[in-house]
C-alpha atoms as a PDB file:
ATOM      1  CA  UNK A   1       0.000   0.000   0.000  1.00  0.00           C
ATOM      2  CA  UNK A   2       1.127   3.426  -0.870  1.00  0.00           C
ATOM      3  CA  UNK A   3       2.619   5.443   1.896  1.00  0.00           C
ATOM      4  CA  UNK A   4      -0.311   8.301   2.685  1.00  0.00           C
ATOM      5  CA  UNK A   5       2.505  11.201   3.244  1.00  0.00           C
ATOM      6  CA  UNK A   6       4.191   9.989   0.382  1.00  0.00           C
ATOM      7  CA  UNK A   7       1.606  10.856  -1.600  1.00  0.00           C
ATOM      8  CA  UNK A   8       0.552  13.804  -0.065  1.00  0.00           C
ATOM      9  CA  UNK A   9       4.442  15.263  -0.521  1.00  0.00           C
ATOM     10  CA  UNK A  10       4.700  17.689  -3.346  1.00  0.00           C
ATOM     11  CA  UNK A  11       8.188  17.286  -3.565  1.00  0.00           C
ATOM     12  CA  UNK A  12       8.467  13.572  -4.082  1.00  0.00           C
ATOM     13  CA  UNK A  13      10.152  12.668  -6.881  1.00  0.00           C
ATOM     14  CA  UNK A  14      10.614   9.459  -8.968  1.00  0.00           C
ATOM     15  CA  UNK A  15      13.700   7.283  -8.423  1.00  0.00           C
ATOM     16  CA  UNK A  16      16.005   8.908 -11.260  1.00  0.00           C
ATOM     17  CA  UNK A  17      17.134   6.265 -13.772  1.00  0.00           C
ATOM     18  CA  UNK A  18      20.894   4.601 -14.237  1.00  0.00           C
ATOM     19  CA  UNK A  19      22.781   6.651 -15.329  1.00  0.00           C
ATOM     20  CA  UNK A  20      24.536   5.872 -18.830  1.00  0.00           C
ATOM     21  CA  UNK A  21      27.791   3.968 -18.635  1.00  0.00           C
ATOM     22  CA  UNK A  22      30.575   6.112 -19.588  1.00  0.00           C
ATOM     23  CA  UNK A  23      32.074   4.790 -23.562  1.00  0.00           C
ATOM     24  CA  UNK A  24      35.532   3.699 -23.346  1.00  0.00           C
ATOM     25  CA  UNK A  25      37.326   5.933 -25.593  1.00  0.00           C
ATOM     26  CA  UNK A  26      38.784   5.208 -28.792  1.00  0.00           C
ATOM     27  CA  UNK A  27      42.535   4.147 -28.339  1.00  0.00           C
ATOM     28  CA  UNK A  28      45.136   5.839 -29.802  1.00  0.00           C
ATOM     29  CA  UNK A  29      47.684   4.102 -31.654  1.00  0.00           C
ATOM     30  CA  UNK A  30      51.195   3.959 -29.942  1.00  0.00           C
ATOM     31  CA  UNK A  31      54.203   5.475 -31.836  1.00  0.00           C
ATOM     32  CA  UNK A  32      57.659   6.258 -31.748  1.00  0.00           C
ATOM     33  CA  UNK A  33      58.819   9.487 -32.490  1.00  0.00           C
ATOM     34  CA  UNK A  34      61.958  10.728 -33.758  1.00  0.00           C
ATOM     35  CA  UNK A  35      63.357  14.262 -34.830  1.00  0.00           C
ATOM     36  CA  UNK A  36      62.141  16.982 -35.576  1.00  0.00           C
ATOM     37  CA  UNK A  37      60.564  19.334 -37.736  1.00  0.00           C
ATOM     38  CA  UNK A  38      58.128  19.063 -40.938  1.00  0.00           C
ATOM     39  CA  UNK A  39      56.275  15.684 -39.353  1.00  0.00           C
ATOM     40  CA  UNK A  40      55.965  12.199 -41.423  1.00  0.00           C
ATOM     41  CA  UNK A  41      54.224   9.655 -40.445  1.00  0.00           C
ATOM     42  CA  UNK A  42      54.695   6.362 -41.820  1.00  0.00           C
ATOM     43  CA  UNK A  43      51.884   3.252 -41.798  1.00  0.00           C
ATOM     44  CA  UNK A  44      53.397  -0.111 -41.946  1.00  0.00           C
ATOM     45  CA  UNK A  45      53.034  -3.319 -44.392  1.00  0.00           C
ATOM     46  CA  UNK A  46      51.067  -6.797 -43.274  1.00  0.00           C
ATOM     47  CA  UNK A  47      51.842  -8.388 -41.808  1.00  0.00           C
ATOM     48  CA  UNK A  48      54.903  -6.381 -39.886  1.00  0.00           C
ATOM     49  CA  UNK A  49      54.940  -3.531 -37.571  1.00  0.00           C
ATOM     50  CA  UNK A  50      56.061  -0.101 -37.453  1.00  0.00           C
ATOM     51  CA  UNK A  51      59.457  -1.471 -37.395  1.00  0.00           C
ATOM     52  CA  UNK A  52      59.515  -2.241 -40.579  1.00  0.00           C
ATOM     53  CA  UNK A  53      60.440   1.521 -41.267  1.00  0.00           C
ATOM     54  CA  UNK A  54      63.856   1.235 -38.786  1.00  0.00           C
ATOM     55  CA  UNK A  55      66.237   2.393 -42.459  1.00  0.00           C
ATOM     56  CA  UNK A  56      63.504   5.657 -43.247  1.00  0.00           C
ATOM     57  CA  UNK A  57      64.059   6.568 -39.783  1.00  0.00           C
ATOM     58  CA  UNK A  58      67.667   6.353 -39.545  1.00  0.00           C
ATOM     59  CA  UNK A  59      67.646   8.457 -42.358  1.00  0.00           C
ATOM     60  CA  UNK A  60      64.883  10.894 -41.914  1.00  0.00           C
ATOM     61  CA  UNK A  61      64.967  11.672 -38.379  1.00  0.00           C
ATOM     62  CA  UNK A  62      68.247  14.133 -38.907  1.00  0.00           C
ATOM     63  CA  UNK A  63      65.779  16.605 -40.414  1.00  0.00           C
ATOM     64  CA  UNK A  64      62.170  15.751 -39.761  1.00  0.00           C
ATOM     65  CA  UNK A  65      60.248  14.460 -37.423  1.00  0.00           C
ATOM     66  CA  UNK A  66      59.348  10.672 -37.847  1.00  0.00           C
ATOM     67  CA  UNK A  67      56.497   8.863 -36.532  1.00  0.00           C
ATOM     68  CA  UNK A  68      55.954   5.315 -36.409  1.00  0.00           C
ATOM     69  CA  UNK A  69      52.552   3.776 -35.099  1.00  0.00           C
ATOM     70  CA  UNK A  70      51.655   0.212 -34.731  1.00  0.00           C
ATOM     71  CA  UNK A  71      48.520  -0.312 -36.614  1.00  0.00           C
ATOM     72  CA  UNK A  72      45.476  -2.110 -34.182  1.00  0.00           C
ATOM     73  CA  UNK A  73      47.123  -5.412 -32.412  1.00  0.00           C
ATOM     74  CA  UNK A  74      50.678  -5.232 -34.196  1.00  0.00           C
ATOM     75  CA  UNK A  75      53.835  -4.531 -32.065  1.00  0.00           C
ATOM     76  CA  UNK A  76      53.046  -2.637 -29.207  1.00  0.00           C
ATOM     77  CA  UNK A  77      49.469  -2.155 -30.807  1.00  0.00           C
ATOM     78  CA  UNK A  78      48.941  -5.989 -29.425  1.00  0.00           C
ATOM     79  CA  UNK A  79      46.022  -4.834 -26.950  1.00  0.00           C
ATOM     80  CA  UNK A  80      44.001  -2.857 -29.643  1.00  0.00           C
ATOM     81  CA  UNK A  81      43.262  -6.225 -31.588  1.00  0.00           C
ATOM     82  CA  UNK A  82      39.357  -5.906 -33.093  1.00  0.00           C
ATOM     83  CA  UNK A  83      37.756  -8.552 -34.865  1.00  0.00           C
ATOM     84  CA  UNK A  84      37.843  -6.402 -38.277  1.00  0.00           C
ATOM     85  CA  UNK A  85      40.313  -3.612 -38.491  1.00  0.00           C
ATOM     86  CA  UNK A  86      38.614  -1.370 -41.346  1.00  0.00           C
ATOM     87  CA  UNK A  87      40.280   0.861 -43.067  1.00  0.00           C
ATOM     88  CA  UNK A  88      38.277   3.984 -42.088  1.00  0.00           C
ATOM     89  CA  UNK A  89      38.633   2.894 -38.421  1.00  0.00           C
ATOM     90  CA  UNK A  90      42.437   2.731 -38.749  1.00  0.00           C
ATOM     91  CA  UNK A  91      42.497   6.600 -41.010  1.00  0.00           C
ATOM     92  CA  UNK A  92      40.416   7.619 -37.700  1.00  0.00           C
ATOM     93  CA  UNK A  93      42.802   6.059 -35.319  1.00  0.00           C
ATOM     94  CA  UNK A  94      45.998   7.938 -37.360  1.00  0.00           C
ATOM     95  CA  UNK A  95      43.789  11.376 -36.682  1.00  0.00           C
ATOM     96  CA  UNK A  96      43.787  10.664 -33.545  1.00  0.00           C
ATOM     97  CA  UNK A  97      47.024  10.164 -32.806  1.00  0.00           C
ATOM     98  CA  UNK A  98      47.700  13.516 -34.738  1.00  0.00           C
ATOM     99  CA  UNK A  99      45.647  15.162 -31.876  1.00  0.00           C
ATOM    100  CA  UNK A 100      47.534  13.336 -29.229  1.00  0.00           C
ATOM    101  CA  UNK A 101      50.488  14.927 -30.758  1.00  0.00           C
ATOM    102  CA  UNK A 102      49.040  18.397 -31.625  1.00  0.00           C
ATOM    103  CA  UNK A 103      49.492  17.717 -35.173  1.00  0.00           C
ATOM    104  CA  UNK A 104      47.781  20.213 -37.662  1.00  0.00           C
ATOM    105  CA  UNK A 105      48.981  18.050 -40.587  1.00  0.00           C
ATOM    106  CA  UNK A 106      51.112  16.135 -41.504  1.00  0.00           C
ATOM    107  CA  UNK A 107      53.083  13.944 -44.621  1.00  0.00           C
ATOM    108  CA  UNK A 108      51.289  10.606 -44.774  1.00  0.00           C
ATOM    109  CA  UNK A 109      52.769   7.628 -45.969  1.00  0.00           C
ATOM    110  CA  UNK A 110      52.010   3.646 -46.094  1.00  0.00           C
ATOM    111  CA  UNK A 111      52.911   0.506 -47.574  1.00  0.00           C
ATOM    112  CA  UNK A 112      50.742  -2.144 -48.359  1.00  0.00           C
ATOM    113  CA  UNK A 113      48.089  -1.899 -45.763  1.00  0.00           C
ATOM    114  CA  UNK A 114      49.435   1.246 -44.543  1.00  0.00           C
ATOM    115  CA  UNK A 115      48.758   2.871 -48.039  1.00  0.00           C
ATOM    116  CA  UNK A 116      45.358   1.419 -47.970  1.00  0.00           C
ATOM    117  CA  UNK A 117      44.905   3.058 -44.898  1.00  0.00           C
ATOM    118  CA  UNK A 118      46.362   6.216 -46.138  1.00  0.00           C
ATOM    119  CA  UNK A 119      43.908   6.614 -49.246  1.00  0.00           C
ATOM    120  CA  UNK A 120      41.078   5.882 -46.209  1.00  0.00           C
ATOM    121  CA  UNK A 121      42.543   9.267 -44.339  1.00  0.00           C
ATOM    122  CA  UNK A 122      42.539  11.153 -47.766  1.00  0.00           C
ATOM    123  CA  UNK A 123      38.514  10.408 -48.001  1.00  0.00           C
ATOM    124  CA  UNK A 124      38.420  10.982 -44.015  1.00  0.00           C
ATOM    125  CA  UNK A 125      40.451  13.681 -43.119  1.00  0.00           C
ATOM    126  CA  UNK A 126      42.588  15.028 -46.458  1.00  0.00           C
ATOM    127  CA  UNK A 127      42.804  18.733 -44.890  1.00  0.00           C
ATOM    128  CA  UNK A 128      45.320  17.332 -42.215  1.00  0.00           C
ATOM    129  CA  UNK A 129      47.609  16.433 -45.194  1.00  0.00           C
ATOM    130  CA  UNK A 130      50.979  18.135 -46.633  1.00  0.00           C
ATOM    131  CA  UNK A 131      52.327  15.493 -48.878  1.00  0.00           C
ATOM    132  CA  UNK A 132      51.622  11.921 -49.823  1.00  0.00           C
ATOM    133  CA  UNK A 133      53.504   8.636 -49.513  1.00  0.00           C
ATOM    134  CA  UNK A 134      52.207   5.803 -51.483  1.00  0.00           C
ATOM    135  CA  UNK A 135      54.703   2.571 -51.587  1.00  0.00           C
ATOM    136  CA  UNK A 136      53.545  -0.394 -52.871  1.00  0.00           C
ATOM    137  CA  UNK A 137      49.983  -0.204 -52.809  1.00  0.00           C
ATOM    138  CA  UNK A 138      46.901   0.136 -54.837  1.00  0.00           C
ATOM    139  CA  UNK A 139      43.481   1.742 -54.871  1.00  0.00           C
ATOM    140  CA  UNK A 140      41.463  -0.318 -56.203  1.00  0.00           C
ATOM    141  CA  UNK A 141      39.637  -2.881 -53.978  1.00  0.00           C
ATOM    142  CA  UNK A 142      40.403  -6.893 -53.394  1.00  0.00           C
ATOM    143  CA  UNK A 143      38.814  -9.651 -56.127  1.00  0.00           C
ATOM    144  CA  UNK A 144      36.575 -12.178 -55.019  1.00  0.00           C
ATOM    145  CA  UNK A 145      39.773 -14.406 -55.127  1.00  0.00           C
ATOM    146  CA  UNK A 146      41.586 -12.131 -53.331  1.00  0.00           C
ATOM    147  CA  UNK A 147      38.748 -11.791 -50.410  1.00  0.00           C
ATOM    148  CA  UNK A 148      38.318 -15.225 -50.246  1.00  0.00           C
ATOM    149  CA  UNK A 149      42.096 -16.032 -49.845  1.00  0.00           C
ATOM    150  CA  UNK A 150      42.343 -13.679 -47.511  1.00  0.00           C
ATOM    151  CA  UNK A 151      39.446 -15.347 -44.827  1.00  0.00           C
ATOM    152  CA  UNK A 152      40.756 -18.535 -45.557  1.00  0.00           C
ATOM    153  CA  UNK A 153      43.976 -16.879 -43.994  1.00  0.00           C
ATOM    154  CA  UNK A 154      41.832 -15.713 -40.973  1.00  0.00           C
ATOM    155  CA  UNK A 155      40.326 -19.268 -40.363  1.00  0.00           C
ATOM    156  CA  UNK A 156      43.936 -21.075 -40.456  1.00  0.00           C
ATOM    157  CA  UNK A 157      45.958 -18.244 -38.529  1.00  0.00           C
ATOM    158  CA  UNK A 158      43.361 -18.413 -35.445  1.00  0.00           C
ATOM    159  CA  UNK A 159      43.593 -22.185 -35.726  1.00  0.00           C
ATOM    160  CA  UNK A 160      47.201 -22.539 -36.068  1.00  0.00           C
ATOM    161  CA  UNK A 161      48.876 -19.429 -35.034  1.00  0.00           C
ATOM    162  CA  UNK A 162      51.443 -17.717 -37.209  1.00  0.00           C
ATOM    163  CA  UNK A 163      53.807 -20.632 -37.663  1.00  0.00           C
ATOM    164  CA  UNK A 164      53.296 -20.888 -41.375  1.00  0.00           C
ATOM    165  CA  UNK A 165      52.589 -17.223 -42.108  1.00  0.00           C
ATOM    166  CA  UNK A 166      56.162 -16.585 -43.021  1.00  0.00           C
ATOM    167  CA  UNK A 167      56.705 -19.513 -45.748  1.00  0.00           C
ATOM    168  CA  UNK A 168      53.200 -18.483 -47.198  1.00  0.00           C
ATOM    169  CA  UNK A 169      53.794 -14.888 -47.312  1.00  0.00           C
ATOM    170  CA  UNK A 170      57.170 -14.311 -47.619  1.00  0.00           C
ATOM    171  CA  UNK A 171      57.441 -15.176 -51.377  1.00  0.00           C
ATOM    172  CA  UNK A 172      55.253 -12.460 -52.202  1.00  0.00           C
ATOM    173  CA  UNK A 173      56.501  -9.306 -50.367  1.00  0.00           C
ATOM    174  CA  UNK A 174      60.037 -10.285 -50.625  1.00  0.00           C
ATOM    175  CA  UNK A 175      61.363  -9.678 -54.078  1.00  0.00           C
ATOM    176  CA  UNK A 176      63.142 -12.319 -56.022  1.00  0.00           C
ATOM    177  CA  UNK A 177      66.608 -10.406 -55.091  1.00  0.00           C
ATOM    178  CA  UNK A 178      66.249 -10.932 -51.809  1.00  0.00           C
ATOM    179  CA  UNK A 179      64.940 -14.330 -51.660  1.00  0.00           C
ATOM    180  CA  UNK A 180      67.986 -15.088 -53.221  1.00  0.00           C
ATOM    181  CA  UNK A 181      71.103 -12.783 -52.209  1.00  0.00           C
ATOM    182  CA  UNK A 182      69.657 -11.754 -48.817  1.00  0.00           C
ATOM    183  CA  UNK A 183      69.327 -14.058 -45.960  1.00  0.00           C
ATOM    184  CA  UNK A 184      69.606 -11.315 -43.307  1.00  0.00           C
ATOM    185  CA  UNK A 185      66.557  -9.707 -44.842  1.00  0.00           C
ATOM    186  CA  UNK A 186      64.406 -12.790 -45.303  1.00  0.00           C
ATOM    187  CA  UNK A 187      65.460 -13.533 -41.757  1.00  0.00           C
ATOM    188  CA  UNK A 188      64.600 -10.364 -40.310  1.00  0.00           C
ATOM    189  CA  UNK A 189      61.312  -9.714 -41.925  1.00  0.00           C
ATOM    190  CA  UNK A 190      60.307 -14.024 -40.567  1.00  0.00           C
ATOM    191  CA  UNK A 191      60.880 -12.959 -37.378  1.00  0.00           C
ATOM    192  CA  UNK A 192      58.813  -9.731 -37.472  1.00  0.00           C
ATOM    193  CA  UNK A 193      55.758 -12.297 -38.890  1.00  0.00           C
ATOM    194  CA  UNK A 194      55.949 -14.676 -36.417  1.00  0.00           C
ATOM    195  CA  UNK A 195      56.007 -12.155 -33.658  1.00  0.00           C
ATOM    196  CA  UNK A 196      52.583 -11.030 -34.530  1.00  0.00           C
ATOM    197  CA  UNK A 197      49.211 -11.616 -32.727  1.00  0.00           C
ATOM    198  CA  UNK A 198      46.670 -14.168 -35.016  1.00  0.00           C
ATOM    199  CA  UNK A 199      44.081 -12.087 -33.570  1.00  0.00           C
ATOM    200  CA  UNK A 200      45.957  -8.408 -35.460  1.00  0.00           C
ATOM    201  CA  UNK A 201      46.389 -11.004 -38.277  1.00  0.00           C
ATOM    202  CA  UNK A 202      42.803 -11.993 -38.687  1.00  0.00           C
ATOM    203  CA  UNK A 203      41.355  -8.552 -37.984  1.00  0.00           C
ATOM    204  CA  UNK A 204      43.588  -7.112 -40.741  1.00  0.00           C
ATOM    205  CA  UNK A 205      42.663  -9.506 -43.376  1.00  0.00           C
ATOM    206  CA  UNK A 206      39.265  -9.018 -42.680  1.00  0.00           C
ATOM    207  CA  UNK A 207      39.503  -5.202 -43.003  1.00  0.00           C
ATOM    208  CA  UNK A 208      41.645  -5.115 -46.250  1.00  0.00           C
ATOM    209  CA  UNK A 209      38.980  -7.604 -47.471  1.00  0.00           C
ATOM    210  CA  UNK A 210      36.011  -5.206 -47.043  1.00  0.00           C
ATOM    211  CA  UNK A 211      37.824  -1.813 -48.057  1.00  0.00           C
ATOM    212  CA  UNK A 212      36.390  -0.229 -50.744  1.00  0.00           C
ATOM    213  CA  UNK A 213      37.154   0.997 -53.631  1.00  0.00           C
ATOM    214  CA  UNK A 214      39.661   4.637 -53.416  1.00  0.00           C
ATOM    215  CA  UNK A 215      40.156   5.073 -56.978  1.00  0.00           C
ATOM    216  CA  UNK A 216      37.344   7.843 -56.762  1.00  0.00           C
ATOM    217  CA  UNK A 217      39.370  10.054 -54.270  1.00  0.00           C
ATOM    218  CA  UNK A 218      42.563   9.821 -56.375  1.00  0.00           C
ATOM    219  CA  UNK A 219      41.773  12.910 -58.541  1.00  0.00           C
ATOM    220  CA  UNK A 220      41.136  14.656 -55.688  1.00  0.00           C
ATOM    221  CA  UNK A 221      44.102  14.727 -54.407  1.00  0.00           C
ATOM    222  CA  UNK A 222      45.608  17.861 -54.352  1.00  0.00           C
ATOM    223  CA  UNK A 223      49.120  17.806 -52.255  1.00  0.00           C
ATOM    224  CA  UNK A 224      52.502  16.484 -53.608  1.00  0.00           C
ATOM    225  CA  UNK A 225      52.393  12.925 -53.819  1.00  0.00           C
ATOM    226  CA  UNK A 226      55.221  10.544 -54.908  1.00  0.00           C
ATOM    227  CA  UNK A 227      54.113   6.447 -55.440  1.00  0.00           C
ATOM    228  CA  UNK A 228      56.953   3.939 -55.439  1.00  0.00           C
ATOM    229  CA  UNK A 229      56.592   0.631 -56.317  1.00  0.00           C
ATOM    230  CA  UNK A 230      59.274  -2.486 -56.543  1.00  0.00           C
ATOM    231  CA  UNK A 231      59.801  -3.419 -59.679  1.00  0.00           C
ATOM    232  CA  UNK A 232      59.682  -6.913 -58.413  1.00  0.00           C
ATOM    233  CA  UNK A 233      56.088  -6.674 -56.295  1.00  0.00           C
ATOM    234  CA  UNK A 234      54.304  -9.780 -57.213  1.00  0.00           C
ATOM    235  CA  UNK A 235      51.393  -8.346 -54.727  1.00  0.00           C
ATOM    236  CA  UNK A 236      50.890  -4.941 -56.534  1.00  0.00           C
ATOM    237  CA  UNK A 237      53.453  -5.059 -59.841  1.00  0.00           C
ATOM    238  CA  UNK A 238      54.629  -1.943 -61.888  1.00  0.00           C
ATOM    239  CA  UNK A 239      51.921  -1.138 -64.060  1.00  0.00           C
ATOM    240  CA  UNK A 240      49.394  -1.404 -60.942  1.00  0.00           C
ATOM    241  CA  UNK A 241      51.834   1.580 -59.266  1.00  0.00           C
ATOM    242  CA  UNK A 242      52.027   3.291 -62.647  1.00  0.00           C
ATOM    243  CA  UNK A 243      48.352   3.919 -62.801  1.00  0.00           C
ATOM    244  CA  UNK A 244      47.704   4.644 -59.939  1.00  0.00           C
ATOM    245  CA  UNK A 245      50.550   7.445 -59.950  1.00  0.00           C
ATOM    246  CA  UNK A 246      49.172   8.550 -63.285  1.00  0.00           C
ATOM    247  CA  UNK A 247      45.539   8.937 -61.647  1.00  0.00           C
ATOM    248  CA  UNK A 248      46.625  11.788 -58.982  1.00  0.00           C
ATOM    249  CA  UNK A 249      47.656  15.267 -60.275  1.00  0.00           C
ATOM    250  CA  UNK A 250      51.034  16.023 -60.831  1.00  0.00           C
ATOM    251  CA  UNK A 251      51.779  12.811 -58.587  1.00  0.00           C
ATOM    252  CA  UNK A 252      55.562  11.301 -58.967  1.00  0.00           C
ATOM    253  CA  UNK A 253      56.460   7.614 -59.751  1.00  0.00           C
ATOM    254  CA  UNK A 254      59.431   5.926 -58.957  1.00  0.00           C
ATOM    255  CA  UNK A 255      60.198   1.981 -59.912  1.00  0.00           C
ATOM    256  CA  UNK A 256      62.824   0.724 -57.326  1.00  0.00           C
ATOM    257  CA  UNK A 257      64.831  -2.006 -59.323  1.00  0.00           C
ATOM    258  CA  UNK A 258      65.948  -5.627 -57.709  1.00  0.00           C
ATOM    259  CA  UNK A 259      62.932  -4.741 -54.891  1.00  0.00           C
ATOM    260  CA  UNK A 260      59.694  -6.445 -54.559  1.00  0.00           C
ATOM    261  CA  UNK A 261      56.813  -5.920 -52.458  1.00  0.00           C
ATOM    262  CA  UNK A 262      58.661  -4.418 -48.864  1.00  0.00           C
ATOM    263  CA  UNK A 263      60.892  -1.933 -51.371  1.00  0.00           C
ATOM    264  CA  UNK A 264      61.579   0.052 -48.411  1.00  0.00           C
ATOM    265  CA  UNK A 265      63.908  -3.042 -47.198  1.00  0.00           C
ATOM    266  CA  UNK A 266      65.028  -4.382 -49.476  1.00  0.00           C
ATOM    267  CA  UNK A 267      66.400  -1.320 -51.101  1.00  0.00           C
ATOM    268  CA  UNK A 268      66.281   1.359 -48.249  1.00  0.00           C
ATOM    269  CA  UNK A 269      68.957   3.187 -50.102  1.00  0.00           C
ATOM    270  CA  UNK A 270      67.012   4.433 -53.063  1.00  0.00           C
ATOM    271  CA  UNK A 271      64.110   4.564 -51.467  1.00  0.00           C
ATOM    272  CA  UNK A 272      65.739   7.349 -48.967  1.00  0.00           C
ATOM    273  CA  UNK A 273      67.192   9.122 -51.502  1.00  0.00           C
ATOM    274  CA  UNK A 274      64.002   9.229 -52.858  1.00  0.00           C
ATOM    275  CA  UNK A 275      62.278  10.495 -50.210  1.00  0.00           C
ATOM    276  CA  UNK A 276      64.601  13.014 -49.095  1.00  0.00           C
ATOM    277  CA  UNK A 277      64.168  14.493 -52.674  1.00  0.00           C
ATOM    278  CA  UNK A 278      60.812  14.601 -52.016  1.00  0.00           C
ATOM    279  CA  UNK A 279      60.344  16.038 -48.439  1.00  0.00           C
ATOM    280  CA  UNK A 280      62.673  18.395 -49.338  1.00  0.00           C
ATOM    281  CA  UNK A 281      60.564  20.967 -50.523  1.00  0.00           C
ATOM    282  CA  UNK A 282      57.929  20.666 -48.319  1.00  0.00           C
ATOM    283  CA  UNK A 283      57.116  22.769 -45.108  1.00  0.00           C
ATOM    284  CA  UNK A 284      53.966  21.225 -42.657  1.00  0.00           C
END
């Protein structure tokens, strides 16, 4: 029965509902820094890490300022593993680590996935952007082959862990060179493989196997861009980087002989020079 003063109290109020949970914010990705100055920020290759970029830093960090994240659950990204790592969640991550860092804009670059992920940021957030990066990487989206491949990936890495992943992937981003007349290399990039998470692995493949189509932002893009592509890539191949150079204004190309799909390894010395000659003039 219903208290009598209760309900004679003007002032009694309904119980006030739970309140809303507060969200968990997004993370933001970690990153090294080094140097300073005009800032570049550089999106790795699957399936490595940001350390992939160790020569472009060595050389870059005299006179700019370098930043290396680790995409969601790579390196010390291992705790930001998400079922699907889309490429407009991973463009929005890169923003926010530009706001961490109090980061107006920036050069972009990425290979591979990270150049995926840069053409995502373009469409996302292209007035943060001084200058364009684009190494061995495409715009157009996967095939059906391609997407199925890649799932069948996601099933046997979560089943198996990444035991195999370097004997199934290695003869596509290494280059025939350095299959051949680089052990060091092939060693170095198996051992960045195998020390991934299944979970970054899986997540990745299914996010590069529902990105999109970015051939429709290419025209659109409107601040120096230089594309480099190995001239051994058996993932992307020369003509793929050709075209897509040719499809953004006033874009540079640059083939990087005896390389295949990780150029930036397996010849970091042209590919510094080349990017040197290409920061050079610009002031972020």
């Amino acid at each position: 029965m219903q208290d009598p003063e209760a309900a004679l109290d003007s002032d009694a109020q309904p119980p006030s509902p739970a309140a809303e949970p507060t969200p968990t914010p997004a993370p933001v990705p970690p990153a090294v820094s080094s140097g300073a100055g005009t800032p570049v920020v550089l999106l790795h290759a699957f399936p490595l890490d940001g350390g992939m970029w160790a020569p472009q830093v060595e050389a870059l960090a005299g006179s700019y300022q370098v930043i290396v994240p680790d995409l969601r659950g790579f390196g010390a990204a291992r705790e930001q593993a998400v079922e699907e790592a889309g490429m407009d969640l991973l463009a929005d991550d890169v923003a926010r680590l530009l706001d961490d860092r109090g980061l107006d804009r920036v050069v972009l670059g990425g290979l591979s996935l990270g150049g995926y992920v840069a053409l995502a940021f373009v469409r996302r957030h292209a007035d943060r952007l001084g200058g364009l990066l684009l190494l061995d990487t495409k715009a157009g989206a996967d095939t059906e082959q391609a997407r199925a491949d890649r799932l069948r990936m996601v099933e046997r890495v979560l089943a198996e862990g990444t035991g195999f992943l370097p004997e199934a992937t290695l003869p596509r981003v290494l280059g025939k060179t350095s299959l051949e007349e680089r052990p060091e290399l092939v060693e170095r990039v198996t051992a960045m493989v195998r020390e991934q998470d299944p979970l970054a692995i899986a997540g990745a493949q299914r996010g590069m196997a529902a990105r999109p189509d970015a051939t429709d932002v290419l025209a659109g893009i409107t601040v120096p861009t230089l594309v480099v592509t190995g001239e051994e890539d058996a993932v992307i191949g020369p003509e793929v980087g050709r075209e897509l150079a040719a499809a953004i204004p006033d874009a540079r190309f640059l083939l990087v002989e005896r390389a295949g799909h990780l150029s930036n390894l397996e010849q970091p010395e042209v590919v510094n020079e080349a990017l040197l000659d290409f920061l050079a003039p610009i002031w972020v």
